[in-house]
C-alpha atoms as a PDB file:
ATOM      1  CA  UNK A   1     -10.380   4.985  -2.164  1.00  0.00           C
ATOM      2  CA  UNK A   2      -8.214   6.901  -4.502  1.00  0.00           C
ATOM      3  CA  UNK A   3      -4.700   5.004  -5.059  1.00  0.00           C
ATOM      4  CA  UNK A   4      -2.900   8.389  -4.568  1.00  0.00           C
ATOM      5  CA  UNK A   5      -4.524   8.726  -1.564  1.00  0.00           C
ATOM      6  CA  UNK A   6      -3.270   5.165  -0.589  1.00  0.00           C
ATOM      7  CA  UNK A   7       0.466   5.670  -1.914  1.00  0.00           C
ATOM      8  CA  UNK A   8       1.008   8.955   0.043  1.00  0.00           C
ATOM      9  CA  UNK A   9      -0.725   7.097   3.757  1.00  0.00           C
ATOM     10  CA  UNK A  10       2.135   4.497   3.009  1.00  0.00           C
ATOM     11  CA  UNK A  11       4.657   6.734   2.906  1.00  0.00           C
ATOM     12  CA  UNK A  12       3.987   9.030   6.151  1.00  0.00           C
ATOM     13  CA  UNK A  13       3.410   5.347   7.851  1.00  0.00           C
ATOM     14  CA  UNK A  14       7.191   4.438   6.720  1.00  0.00           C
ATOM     15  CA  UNK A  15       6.602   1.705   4.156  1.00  0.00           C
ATOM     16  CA  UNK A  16       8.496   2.342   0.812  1.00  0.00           C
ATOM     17  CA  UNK A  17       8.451   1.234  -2.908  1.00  0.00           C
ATOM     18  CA  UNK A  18       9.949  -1.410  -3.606  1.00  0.00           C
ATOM     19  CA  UNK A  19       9.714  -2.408  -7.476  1.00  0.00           C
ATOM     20  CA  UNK A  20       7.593  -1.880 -10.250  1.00  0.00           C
ATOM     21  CA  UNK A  21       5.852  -4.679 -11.386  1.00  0.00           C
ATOM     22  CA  UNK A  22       3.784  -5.195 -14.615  1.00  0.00           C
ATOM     23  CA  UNK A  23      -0.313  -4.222 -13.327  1.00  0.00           C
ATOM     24  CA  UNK A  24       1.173  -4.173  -9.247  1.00  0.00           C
ATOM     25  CA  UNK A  25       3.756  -1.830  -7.556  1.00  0.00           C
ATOM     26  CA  UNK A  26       4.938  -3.640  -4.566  1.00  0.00           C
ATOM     27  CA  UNK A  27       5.344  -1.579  -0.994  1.00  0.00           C
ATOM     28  CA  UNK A  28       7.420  -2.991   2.000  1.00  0.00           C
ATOM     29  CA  UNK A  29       7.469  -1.720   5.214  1.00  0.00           C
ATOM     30  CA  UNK A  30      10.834  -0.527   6.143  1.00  0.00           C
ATOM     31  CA  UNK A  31      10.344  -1.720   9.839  1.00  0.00           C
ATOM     32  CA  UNK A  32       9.024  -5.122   9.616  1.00  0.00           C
ATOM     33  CA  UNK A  33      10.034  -5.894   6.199  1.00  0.00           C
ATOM     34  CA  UNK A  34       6.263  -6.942   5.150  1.00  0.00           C
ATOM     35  CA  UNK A  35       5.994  -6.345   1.539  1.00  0.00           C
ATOM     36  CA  UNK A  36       2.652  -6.576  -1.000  1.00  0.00           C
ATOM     37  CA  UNK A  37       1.619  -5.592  -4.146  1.00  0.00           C
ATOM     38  CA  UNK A  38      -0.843  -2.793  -4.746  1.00  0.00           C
ATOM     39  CA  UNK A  39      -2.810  -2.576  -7.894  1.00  0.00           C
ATOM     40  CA  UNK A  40      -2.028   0.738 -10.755  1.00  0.00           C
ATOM     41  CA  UNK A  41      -5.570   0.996 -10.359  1.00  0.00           C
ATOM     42  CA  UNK A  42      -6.920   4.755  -9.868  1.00  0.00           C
ATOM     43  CA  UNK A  43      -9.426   3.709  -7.778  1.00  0.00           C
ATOM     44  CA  UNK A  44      -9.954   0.800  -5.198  1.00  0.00           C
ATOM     45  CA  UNK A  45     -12.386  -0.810  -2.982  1.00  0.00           C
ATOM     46  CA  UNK A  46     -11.906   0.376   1.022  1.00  0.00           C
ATOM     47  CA  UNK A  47     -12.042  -2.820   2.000  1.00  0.00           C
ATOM     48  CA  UNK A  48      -8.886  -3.778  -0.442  1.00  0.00           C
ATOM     49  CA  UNK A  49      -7.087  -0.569   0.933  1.00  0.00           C
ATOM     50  CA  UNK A  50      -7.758  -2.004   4.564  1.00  0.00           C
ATOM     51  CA  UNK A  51      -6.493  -5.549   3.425  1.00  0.00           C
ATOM     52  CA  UNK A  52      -3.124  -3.684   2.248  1.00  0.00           C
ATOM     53  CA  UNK A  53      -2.312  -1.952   5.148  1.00  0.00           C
ATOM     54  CA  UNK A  54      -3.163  -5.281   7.269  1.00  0.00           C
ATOM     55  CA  UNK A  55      -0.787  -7.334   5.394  1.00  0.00           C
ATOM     56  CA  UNK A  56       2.072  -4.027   5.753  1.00  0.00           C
ATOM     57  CA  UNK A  57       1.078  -4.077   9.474  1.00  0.00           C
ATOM     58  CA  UNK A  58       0.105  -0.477   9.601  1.00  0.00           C
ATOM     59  CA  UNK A  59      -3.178   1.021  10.729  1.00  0.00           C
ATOM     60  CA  UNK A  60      -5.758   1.635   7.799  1.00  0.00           C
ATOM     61  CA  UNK A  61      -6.528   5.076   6.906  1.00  0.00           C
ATOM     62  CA  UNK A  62      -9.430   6.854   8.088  1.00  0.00           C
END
């Protein structure tokens, strides 16, 4: 999965940036308050993008 791809499912699901870190940019979720780190990386494993959106509490994309 492409990270843009990622970063822009976030965002319609609510969850926002929170900081830049130094290799991670870390995402909460507005609602629940979740937060996690997702990688600068252009590209990603599915499985990875899955784990993100678990640990946000948001459905994975499709």
């Amino acid at each position: 999965m492409r990270r843009k791809d990622l970063i822009k499912h976030l965002t319609k699901k609510g969850c926002v940036l929170l900081r830049e870190g130094g290799k991670y940019s870390v995402y909460q979720n507005a609602g629940t308050g979740a937060e996690t780190p997702v990688t600068r990386h252009p590209e990603m494993a599915d499985h990875a993008a899955r784990k993100i959106c678990k640990l946000l509490g948001i459905d994975p994309p499709n």
